[in-house]
PDB file of N, CA and C in Angstrom:
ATOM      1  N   UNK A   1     128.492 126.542  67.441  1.00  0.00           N
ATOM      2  CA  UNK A   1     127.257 126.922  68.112  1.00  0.00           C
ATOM      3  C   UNK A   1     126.753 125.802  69.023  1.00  0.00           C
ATOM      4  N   UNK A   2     127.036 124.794  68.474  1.00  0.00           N
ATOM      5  CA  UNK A   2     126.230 123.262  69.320  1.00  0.00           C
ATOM      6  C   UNK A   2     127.316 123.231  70.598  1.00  0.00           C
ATOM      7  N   UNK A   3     128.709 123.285  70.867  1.00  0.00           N
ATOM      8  CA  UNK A   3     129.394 123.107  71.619  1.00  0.00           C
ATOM      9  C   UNK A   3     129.210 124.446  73.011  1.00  0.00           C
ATOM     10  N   UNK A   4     128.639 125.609  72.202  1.00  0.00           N
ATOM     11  CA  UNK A   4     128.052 126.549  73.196  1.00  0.00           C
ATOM     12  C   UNK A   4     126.915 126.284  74.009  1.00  0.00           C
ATOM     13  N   UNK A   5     126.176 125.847  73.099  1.00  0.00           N
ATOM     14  CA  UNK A   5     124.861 125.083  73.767  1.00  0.00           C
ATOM     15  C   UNK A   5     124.996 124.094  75.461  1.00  0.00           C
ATOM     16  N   UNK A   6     126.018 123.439  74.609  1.00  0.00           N
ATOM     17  CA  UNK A   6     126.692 122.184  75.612  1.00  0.00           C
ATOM     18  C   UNK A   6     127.000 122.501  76.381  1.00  0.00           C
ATOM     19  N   UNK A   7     127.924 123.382  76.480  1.00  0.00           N
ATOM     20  CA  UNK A   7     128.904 124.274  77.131  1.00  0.00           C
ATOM     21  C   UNK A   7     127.963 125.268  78.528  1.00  0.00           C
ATOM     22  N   UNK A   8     127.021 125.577  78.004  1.00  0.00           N
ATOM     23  CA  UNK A   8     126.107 126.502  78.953  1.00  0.00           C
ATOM     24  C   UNK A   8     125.597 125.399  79.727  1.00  0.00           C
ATOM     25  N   UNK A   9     124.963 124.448  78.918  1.00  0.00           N
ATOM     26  CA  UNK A   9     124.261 123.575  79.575  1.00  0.00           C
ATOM     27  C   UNK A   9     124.965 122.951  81.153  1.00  0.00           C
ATOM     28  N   UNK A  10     125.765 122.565  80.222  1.00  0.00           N
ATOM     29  CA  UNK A  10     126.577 122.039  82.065  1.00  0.00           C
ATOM     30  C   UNK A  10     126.718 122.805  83.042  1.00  0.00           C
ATOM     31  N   UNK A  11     127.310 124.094  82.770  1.00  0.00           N
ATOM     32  CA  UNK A  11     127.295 125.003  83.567  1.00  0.00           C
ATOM     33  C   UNK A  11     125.970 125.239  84.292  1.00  0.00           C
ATOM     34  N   UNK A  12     125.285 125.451  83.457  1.00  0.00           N
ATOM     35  CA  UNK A  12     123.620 125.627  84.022  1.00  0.00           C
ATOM     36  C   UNK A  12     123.414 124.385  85.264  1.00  0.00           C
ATOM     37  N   UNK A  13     123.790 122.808  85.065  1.00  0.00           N
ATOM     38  CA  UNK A  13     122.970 121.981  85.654  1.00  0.00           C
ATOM     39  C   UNK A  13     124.382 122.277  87.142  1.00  0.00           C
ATOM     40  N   UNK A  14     125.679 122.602  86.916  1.00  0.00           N
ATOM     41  CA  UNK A  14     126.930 122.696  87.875  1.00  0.00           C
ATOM     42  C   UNK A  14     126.272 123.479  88.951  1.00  0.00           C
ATOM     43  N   UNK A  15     125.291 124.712  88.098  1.00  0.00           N
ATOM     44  CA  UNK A  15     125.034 125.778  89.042  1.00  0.00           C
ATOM     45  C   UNK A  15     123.656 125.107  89.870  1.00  0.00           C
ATOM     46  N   UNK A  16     123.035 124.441  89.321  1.00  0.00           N
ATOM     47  CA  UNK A  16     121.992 123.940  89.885  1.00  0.00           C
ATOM     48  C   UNK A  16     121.952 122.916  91.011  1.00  0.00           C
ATOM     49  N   UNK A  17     122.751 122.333  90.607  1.00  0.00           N
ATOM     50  CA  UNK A  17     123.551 120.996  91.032  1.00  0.00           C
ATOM     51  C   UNK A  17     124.182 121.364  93.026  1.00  0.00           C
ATOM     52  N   UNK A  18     124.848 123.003  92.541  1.00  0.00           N
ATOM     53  CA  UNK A  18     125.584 123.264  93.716  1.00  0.00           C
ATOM     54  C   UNK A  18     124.661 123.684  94.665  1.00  0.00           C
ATOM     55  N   UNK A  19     123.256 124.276  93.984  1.00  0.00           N
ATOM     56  CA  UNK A  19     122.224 125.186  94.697  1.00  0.00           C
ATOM     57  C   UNK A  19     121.267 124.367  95.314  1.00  0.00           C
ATOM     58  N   UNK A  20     121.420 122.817  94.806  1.00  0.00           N
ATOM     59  CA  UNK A  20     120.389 122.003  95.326  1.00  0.00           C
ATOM     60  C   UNK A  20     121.305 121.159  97.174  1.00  0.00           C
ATOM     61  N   UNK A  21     122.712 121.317  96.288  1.00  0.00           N
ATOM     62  CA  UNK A  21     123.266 120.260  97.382  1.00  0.00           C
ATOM     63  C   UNK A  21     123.197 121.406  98.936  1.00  0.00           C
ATOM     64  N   UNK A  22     123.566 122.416  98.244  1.00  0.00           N
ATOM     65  CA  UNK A  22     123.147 123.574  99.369  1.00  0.00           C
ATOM     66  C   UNK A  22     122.325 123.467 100.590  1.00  0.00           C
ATOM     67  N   UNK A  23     120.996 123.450  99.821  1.00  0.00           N
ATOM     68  CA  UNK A  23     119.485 123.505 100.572  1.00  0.00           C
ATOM     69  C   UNK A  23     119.510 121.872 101.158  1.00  0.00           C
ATOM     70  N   UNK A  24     120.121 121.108 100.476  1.00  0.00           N
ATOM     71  CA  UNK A  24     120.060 119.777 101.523  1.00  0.00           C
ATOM     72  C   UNK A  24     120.883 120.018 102.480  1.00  0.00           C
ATOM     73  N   UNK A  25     122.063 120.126 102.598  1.00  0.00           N
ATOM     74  CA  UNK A  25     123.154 120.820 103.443  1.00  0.00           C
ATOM     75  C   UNK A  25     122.655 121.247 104.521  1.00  0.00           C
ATOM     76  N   UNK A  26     121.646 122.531 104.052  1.00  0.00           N
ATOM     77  CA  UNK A  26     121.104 123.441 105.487  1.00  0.00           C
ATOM     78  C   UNK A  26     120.090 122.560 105.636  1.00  0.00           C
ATOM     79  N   UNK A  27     119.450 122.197 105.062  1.00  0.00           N
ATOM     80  CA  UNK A  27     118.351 120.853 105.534  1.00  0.00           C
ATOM     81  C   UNK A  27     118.659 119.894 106.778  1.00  0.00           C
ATOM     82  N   UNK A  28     119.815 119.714 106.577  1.00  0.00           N
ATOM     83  CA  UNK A  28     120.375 118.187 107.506  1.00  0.00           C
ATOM     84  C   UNK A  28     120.799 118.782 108.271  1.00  0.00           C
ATOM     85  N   UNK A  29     121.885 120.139 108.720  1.00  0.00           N
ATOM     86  CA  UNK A  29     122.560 120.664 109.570  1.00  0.00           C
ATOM     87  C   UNK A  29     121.517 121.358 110.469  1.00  0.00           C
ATOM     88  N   UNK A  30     120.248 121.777 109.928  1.00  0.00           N
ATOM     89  CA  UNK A  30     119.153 122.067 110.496  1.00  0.00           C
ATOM     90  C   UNK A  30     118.572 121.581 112.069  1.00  0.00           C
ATOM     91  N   UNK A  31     118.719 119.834 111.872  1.00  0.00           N
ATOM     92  CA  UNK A  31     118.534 118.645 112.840  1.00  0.00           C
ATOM     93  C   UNK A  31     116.770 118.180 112.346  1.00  0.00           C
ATOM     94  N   UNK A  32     116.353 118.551 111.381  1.00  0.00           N
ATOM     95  CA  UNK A  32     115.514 117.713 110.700  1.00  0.00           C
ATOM     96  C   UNK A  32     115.868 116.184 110.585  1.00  0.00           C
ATOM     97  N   UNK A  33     116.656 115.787 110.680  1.00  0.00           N
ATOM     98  CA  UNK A  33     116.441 114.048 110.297  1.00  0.00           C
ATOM     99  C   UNK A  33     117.636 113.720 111.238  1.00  0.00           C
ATOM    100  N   UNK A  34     117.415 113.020 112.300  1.00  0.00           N
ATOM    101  CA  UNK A  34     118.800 112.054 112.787  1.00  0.00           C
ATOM    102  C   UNK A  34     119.529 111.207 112.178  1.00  0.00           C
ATOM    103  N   UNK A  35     120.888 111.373 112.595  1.00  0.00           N
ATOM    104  CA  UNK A  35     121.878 111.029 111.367  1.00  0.00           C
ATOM    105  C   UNK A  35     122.270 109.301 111.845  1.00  0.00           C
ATOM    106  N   UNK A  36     121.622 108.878 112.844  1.00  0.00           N
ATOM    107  CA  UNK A  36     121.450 107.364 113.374  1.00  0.00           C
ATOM    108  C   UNK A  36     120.917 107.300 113.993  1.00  0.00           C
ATOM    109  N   UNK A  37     120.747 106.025 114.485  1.00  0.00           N
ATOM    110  CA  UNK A  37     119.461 104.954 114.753  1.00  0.00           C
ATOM    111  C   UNK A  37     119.476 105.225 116.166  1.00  0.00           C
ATOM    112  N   UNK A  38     118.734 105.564 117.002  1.00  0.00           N
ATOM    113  CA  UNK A  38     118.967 105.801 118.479  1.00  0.00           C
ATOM    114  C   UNK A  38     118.089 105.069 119.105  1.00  0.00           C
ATOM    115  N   UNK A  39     118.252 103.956 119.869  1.00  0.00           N
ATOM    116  CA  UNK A  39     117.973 102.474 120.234  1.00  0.00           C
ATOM    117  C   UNK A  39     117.171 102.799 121.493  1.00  0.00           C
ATOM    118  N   UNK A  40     117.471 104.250 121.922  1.00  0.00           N
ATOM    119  CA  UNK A  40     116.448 104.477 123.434  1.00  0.00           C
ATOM    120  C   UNK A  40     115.663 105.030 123.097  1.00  0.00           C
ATOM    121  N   UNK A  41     115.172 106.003 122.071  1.00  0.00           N
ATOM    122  CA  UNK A  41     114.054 105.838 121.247  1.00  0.00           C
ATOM    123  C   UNK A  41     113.066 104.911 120.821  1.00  0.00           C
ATOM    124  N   UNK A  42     113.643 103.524 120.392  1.00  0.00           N
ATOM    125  CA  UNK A  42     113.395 102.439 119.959  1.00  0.00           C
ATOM    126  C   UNK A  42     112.409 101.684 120.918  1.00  0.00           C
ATOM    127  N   UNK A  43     113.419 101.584 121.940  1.00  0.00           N
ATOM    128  CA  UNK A  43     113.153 101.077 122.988  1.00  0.00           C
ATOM    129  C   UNK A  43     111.692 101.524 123.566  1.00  0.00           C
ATOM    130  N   UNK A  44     111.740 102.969 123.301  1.00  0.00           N
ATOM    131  CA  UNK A  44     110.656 103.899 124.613  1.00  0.00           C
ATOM    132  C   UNK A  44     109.114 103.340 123.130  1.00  0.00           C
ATOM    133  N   UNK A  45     109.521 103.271 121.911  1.00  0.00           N
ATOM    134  CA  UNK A  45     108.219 103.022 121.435  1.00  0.00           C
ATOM    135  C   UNK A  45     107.692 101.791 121.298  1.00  0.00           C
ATOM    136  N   UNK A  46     108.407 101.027 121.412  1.00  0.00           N
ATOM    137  CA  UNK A  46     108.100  99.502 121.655  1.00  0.00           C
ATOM    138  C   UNK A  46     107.428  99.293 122.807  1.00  0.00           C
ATOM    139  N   UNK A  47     107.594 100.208 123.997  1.00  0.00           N
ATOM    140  CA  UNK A  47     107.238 100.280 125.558  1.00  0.00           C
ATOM    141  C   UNK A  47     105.523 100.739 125.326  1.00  0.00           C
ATOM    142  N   UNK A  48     105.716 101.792 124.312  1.00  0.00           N
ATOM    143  CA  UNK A  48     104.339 102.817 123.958  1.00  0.00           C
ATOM    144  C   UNK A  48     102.968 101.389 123.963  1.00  0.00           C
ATOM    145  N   UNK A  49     103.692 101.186 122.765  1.00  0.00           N
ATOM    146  CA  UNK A  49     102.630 100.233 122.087  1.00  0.00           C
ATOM    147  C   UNK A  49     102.543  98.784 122.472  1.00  0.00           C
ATOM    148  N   UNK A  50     103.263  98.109 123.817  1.00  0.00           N
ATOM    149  CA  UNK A  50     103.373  97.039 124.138  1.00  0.00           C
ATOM    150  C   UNK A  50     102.202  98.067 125.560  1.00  0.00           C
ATOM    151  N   UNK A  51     102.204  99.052 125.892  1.00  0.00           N
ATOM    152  CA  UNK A  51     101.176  99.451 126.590  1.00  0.00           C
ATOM    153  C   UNK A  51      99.791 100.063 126.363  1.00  0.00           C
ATOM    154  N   UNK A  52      99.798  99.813 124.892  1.00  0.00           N
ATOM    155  CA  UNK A  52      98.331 100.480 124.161  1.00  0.00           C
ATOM    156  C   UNK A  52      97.324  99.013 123.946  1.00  0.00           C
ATOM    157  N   UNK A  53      98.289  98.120 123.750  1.00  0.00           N
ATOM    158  CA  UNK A  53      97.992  96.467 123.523  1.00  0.00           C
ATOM    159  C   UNK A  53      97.537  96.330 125.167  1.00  0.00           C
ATOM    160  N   UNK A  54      98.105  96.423 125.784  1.00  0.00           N
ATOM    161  CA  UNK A  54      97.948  95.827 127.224  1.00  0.00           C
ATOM    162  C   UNK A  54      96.226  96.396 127.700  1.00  0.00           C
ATOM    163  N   UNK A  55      95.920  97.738 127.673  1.00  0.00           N
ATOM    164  CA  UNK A  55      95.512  98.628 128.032  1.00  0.00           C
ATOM    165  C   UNK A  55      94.398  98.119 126.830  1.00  0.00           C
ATOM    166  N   UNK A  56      93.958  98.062 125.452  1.00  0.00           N
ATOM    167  CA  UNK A  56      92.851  97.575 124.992  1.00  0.00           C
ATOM    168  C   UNK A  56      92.532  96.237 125.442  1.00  0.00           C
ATOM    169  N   UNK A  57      93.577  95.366 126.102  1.00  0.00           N
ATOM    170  CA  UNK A  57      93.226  94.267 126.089  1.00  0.00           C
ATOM    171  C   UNK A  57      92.419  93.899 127.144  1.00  0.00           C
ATOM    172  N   UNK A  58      92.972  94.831 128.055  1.00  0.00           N
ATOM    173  CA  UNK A  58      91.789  95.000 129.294  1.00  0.00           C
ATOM    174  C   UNK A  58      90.644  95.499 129.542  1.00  0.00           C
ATOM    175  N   UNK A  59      89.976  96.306 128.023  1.00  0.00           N
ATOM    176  CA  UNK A  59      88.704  96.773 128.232  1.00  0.00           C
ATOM    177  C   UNK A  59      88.375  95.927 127.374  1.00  0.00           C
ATOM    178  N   UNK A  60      88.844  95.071 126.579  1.00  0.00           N
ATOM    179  CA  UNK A  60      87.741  93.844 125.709  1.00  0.00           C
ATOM    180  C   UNK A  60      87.357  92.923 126.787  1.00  0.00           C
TER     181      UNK A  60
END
């Protein structure tokens, strides 16, 4: 009886296990999260805020 227990159990977490990696799967293939670092991005916000600095500094 205890080895049935066991026995389901894994199965249970295998099935869970496969249903979770799933929804991350379609998660990422989605284009929710970039899969690297994109440096002209980087670049353009460093530009942002080296012009938000500039721009308060001239009305103090």
């Amino acid at each position: 009886m205890t080895a049935l227990v066991i026995i389901l159990g894994v199965i249970y977490l295998a099935a869970l296990g496969f249903w979770i990696m799933k929804k991350v799967d379609c998660f990422l293939a989605s284009g929710n999260i970039h899969p690297q670092w994109d440096a002209i991005e980087e670049k353009k916000i460093k530009e942002r805020k080296q012009r938000r600095l500039h721009c308060s500094l001239k009305e103090s």
